[in-house]
PDB file of N, CA and C in Angstrom:
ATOM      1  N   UNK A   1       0.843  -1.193   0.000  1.00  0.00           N
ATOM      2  CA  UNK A   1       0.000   0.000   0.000  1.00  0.00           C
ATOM      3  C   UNK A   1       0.876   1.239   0.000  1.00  0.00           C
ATOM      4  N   UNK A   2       0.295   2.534  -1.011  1.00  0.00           N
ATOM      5  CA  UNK A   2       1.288   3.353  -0.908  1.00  0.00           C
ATOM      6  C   UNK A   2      -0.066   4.448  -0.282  1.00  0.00           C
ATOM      7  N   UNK A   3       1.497   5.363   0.361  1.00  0.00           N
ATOM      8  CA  UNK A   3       0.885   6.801   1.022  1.00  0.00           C
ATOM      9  C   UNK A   3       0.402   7.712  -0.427  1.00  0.00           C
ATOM     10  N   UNK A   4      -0.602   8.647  -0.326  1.00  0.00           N
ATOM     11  CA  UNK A   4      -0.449   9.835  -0.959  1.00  0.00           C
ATOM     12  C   UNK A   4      -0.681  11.330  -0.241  1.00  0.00           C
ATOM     13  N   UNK A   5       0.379  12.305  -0.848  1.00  0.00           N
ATOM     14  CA  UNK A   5      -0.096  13.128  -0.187  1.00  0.00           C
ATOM     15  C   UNK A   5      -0.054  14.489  -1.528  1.00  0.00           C
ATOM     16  N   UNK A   6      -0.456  15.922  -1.021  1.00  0.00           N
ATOM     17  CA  UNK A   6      -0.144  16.802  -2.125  1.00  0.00           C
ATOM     18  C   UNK A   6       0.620  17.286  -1.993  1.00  0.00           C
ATOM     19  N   UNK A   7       1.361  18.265  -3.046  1.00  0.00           N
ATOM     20  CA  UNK A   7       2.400  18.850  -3.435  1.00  0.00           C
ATOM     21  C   UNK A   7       2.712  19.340  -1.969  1.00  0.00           C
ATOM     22  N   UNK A   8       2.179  20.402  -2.221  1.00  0.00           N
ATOM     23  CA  UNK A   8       1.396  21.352  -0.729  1.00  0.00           C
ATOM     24  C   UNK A   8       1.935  20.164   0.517  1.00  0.00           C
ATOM     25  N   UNK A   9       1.406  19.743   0.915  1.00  0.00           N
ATOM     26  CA  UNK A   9       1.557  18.537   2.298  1.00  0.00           C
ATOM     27  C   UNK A   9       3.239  18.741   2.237  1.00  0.00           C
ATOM     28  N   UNK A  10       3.486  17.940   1.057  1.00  0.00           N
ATOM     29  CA  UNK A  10       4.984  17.669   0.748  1.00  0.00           C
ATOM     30  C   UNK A  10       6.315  18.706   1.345  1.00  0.00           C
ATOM     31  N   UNK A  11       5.525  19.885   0.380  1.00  0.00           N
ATOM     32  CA  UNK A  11       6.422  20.635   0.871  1.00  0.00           C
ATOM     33  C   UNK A  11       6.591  20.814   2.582  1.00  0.00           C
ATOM     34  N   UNK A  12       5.445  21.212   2.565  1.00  0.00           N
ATOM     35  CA  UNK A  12       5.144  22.112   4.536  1.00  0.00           C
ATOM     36  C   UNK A  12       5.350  20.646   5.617  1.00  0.00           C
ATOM     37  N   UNK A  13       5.531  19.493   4.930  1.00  0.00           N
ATOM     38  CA  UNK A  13       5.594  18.579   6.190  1.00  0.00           C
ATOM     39  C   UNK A  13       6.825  17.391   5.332  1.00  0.00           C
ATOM     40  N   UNK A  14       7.591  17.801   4.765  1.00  0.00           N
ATOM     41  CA  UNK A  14       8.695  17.063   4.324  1.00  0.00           C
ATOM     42  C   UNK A  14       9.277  16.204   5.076  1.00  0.00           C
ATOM     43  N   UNK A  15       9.570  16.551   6.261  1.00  0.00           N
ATOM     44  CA  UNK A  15      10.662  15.669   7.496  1.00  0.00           C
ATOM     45  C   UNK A  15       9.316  14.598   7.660  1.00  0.00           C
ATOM     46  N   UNK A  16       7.860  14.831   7.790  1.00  0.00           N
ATOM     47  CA  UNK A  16       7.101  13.731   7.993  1.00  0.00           C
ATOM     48  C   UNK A  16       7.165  12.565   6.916  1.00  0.00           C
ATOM     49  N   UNK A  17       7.067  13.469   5.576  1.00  0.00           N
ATOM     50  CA  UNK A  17       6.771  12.665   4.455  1.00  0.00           C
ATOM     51  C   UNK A  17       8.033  11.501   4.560  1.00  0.00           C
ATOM     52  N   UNK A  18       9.351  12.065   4.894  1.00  0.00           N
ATOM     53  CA  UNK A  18      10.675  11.107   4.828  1.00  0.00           C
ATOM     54  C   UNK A  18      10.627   9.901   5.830  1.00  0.00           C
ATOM     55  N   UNK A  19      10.207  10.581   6.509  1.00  0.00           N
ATOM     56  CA  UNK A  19       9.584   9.348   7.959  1.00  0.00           C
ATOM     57  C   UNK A  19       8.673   8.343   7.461  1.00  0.00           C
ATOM     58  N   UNK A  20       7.755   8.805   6.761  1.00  0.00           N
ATOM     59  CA  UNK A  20       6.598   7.484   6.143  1.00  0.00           C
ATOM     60  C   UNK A  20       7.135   7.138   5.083  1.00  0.00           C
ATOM     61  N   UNK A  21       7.862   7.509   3.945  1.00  0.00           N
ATOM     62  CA  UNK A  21       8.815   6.749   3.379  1.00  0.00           C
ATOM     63  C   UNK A  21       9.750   5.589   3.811  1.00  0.00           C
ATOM     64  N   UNK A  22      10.225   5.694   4.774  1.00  0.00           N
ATOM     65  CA  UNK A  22      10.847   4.356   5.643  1.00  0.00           C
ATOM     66  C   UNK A  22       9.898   3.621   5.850  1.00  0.00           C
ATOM     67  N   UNK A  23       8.610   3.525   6.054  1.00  0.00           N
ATOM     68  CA  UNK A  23       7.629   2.508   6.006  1.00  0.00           C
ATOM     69  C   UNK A  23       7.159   1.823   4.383  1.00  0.00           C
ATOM     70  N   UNK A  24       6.816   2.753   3.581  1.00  0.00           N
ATOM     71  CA  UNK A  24       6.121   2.473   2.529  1.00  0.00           C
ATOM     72  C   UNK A  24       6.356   3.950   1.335  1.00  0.00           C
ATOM     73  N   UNK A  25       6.712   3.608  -0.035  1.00  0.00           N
ATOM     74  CA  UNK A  25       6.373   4.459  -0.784  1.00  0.00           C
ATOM     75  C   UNK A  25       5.225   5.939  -0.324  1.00  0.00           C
ATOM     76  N   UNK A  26       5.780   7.079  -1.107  1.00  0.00           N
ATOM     77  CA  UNK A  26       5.067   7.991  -0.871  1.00  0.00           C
ATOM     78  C   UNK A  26       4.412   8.815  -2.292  1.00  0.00           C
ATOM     79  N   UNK A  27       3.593   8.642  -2.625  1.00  0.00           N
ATOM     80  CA  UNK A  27       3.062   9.303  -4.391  1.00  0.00           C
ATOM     81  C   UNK A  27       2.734  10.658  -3.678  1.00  0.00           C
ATOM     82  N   UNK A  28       3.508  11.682  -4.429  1.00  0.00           N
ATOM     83  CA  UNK A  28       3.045  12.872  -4.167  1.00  0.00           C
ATOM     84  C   UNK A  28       2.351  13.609  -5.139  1.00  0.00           C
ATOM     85  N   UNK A  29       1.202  14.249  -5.204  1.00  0.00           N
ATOM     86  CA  UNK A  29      -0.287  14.265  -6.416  1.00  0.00           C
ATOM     87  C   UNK A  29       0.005  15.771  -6.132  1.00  0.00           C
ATOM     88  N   UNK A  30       0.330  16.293  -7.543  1.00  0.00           N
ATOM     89  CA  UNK A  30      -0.444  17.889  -8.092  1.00  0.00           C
ATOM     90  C   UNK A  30      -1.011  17.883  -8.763  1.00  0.00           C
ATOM     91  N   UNK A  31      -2.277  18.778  -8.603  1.00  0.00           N
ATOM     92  CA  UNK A  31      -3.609  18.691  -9.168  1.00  0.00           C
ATOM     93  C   UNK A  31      -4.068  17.577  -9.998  1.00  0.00           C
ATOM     94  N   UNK A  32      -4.238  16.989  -9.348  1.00  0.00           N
ATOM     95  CA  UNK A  32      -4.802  15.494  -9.271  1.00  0.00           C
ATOM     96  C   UNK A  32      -4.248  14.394  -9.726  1.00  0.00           C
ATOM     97  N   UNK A  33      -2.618  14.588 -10.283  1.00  0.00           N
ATOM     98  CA  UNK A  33      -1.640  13.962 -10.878  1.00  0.00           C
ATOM     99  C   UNK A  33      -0.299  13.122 -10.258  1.00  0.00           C
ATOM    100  N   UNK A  34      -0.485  12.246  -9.967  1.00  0.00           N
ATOM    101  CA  UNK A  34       0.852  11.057  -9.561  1.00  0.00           C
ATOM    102  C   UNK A  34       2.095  12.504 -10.211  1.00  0.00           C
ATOM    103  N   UNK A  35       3.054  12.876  -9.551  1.00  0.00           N
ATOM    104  CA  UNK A  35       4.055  13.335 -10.127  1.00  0.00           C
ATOM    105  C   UNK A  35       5.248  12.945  -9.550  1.00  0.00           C
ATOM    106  N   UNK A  36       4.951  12.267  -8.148  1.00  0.00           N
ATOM    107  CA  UNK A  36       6.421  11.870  -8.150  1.00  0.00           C
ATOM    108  C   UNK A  36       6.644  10.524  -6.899  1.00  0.00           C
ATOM    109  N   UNK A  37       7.292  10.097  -6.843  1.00  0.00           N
ATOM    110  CA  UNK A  37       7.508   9.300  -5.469  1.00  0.00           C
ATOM    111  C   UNK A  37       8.630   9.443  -4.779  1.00  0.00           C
ATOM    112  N   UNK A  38       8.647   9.338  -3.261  1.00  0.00           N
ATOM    113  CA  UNK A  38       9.452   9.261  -2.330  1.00  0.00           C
ATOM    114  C   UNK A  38       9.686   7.551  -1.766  1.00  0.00           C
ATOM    115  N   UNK A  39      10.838   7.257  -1.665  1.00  0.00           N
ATOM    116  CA  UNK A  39      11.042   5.813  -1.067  1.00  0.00           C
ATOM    117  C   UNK A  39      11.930   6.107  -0.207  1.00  0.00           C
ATOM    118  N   UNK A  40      12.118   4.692   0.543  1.00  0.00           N
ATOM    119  CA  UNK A  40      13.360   4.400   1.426  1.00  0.00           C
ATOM    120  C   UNK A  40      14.661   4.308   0.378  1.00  0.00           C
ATOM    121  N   UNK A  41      15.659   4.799   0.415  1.00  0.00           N
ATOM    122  CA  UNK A  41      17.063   4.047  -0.418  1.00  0.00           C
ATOM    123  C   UNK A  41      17.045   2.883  -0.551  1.00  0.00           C
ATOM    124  N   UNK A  42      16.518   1.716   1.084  1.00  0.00           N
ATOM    125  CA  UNK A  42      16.536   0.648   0.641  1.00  0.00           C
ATOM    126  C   UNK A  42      15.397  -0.124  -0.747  1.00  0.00           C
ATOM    127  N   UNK A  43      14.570   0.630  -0.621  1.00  0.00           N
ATOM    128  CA  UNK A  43      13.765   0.382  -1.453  1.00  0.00           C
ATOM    129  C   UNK A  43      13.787   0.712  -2.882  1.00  0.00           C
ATOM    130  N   UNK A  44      14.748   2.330  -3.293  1.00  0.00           N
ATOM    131  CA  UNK A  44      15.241   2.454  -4.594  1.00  0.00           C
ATOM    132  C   UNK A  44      16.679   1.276  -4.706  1.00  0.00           C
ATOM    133  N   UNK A  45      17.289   0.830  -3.794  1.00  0.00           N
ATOM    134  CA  UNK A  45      18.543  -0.055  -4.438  1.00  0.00           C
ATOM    135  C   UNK A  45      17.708  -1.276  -4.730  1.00  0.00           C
ATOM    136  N   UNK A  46      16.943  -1.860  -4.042  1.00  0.00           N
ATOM    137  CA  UNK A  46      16.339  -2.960  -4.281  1.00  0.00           C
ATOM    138  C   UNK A  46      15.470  -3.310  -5.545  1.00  0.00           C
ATOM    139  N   UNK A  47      15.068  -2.054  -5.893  1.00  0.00           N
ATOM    140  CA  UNK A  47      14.493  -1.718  -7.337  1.00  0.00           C
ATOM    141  C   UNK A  47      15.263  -1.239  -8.385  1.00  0.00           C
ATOM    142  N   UNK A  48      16.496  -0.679  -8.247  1.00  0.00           N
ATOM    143  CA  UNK A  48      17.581  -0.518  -9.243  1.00  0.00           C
ATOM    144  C   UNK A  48      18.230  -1.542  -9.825  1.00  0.00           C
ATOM    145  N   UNK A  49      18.360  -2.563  -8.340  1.00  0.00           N
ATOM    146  CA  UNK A  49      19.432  -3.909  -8.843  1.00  0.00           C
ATOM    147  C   UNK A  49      18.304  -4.544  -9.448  1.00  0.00           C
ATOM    148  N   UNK A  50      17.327  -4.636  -9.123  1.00  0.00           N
ATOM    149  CA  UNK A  50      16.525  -6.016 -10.026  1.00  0.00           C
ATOM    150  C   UNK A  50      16.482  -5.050 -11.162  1.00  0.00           C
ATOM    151  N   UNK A  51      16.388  -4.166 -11.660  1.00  0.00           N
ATOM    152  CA  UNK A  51      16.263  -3.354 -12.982  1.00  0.00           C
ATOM    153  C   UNK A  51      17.611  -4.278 -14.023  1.00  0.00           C
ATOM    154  N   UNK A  52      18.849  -3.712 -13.123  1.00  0.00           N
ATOM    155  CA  UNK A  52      20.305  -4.269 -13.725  1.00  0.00           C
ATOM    156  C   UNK A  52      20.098  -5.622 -13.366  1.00  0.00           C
ATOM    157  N   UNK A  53      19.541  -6.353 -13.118  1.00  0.00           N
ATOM    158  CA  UNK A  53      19.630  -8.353 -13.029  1.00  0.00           C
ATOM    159  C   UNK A  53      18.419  -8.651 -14.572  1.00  0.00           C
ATOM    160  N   UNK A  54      17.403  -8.014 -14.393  1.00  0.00           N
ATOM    161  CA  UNK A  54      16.927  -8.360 -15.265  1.00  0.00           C
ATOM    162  C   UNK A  54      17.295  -7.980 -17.045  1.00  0.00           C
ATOM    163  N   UNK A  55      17.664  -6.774 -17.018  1.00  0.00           N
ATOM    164  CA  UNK A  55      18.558  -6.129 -18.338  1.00  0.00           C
ATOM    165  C   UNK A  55      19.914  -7.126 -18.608  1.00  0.00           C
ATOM    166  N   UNK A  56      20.302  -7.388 -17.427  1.00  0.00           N
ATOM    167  CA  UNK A  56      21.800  -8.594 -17.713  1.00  0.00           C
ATOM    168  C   UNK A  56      20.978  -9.546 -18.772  1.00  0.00           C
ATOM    169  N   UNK A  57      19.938 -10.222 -17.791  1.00  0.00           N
ATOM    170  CA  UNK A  57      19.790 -11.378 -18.124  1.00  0.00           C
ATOM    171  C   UNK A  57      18.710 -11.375 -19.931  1.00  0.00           C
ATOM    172  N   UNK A  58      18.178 -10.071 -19.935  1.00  0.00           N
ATOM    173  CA  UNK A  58      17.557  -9.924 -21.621  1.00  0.00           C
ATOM    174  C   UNK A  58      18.689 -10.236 -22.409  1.00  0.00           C
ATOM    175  N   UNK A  59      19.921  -9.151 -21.843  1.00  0.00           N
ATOM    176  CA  UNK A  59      21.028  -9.092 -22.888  1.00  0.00           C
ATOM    177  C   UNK A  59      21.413 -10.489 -22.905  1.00  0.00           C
ATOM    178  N   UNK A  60      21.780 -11.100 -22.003  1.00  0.00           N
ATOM    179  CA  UNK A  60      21.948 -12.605 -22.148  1.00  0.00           C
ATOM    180  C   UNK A  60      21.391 -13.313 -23.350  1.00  0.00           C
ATOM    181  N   UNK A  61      19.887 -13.555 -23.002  1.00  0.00           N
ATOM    182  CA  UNK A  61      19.328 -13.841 -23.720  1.00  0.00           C
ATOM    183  C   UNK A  61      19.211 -13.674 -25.257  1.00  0.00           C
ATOM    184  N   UNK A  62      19.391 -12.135 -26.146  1.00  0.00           N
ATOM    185  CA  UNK A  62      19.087 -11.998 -27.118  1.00  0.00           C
ATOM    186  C   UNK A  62      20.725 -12.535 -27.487  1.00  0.00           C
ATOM    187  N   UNK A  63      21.839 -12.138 -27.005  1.00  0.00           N
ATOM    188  CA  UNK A  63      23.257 -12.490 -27.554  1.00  0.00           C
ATOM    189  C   UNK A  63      22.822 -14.093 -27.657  1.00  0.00           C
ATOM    190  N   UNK A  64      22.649 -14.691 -26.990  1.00  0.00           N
ATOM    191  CA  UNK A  64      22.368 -16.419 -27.360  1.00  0.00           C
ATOM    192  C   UNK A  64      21.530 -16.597 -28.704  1.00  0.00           C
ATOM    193  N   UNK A  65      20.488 -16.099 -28.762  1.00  0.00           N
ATOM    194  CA  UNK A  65      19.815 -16.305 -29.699  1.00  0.00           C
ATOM    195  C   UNK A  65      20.038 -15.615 -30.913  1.00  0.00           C
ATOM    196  N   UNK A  66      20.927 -14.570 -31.038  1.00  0.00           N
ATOM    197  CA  UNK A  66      21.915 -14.014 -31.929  1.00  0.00           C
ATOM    198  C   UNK A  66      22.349 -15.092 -32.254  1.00  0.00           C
ATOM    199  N   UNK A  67      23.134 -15.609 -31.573  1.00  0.00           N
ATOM    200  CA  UNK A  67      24.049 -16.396 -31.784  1.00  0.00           C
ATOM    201  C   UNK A  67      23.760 -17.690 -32.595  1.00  0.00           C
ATOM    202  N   UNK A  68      22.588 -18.659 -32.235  1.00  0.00           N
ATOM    203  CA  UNK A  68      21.877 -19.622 -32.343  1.00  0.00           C
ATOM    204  C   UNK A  68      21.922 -19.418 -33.993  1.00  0.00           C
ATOM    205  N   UNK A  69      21.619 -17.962 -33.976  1.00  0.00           N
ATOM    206  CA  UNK A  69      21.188 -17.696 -35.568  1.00  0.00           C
ATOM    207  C   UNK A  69      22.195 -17.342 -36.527  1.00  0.00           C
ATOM    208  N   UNK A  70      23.492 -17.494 -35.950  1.00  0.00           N
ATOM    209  CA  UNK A  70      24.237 -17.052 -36.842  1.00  0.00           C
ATOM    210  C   UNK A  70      25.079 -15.480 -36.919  1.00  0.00           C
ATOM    211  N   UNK A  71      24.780 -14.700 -35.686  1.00  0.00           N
ATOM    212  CA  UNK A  71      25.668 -13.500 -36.162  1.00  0.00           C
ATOM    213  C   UNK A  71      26.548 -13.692 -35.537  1.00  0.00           C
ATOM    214  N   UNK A  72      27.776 -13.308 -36.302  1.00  0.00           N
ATOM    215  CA  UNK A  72      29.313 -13.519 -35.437  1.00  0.00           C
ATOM    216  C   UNK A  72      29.611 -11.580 -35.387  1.00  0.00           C
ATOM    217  N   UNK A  73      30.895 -11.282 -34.911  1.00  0.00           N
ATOM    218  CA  UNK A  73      30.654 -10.326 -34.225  1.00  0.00           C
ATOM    219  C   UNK A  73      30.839  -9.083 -35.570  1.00  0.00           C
ATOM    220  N   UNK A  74      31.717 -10.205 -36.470  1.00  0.00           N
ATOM    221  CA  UNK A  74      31.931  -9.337 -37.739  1.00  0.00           C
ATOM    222  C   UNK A  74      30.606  -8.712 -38.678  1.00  0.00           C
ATOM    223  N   UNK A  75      29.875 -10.109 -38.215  1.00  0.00           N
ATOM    224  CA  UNK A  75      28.120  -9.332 -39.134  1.00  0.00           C
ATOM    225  C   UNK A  75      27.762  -8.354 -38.572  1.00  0.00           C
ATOM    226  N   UNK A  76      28.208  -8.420 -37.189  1.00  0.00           N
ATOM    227  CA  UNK A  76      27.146  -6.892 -36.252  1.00  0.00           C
ATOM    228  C   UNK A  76      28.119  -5.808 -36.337  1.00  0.00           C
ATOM    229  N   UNK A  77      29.163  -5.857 -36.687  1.00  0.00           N
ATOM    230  CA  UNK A  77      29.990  -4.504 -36.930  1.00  0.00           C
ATOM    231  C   UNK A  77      29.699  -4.113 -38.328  1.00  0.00           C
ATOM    232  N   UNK A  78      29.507  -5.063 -39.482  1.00  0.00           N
ATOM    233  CA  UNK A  78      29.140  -4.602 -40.832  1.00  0.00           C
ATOM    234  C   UNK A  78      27.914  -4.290 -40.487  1.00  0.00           C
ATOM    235  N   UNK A  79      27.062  -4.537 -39.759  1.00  0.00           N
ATOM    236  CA  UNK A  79      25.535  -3.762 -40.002  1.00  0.00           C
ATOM    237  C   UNK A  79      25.689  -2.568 -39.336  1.00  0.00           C
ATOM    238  N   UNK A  80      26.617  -2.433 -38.245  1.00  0.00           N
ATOM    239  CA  UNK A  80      26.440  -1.243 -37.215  1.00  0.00           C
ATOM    240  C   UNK A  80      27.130  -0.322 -38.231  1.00  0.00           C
ATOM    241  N   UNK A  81      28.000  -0.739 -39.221  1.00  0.00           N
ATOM    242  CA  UNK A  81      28.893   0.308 -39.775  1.00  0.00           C
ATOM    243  C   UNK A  81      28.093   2.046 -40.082  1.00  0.00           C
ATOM    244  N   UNK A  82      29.047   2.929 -39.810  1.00  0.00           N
ATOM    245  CA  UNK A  82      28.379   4.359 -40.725  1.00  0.00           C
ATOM    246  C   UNK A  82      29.316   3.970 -42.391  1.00  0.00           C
ATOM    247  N   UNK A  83      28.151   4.565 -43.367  1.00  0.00           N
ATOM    248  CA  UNK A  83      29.039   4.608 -44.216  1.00  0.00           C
ATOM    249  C   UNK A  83      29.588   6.071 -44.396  1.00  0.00           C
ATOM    250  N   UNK A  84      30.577   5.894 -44.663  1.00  0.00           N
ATOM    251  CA  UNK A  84      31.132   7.227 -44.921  1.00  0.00           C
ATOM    252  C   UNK A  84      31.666   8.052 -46.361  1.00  0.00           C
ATOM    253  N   UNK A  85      31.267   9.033 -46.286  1.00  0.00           N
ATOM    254  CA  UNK A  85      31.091   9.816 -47.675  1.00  0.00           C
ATOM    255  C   UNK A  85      31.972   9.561 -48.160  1.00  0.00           C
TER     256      UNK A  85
END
């Protein structure tokens, strides 16, 4: 469950808002709009690293199946090439 509060709140009671952040996410709403969130650090590293575990493991994935299919590293440098004037 996340907190919400408004812009307004945010500002004038900040040291609170950081405090209920150590419990749970905080969505802070201007005029009637999700614009931002407050977390614990532990809670942005914990959501950063699974970001970088799961991007490892796509890249993993598509290089294998690159591979499966045939591009060696020389095909992906001739396609990446610029040509030049």
């Amino acid at each position: 469950m996340m907190q919400f509060v408004s812009a307004t709140e945010a500002k004038q009671t900040l040291a609170t808002v950081i405090d209920k952040a150590q419990l749970e996410p905080v969505v802070i709403r201007q005029q009637d709009r999700d614009v931002a969130v407050i977390m614990s650090i532990e809670d942005y590293q914990r959501l950063t690293q699974a970001n970088i575990q799961e991007f490892q493991q796509f890249r993993e994935n598509m290089g294998r199946k690159a591979q499966e299919r045939g591009l060696t590293e020389d095909k992906l440098n001739e396609l990446l090439a610029i040509d030049e004037p």
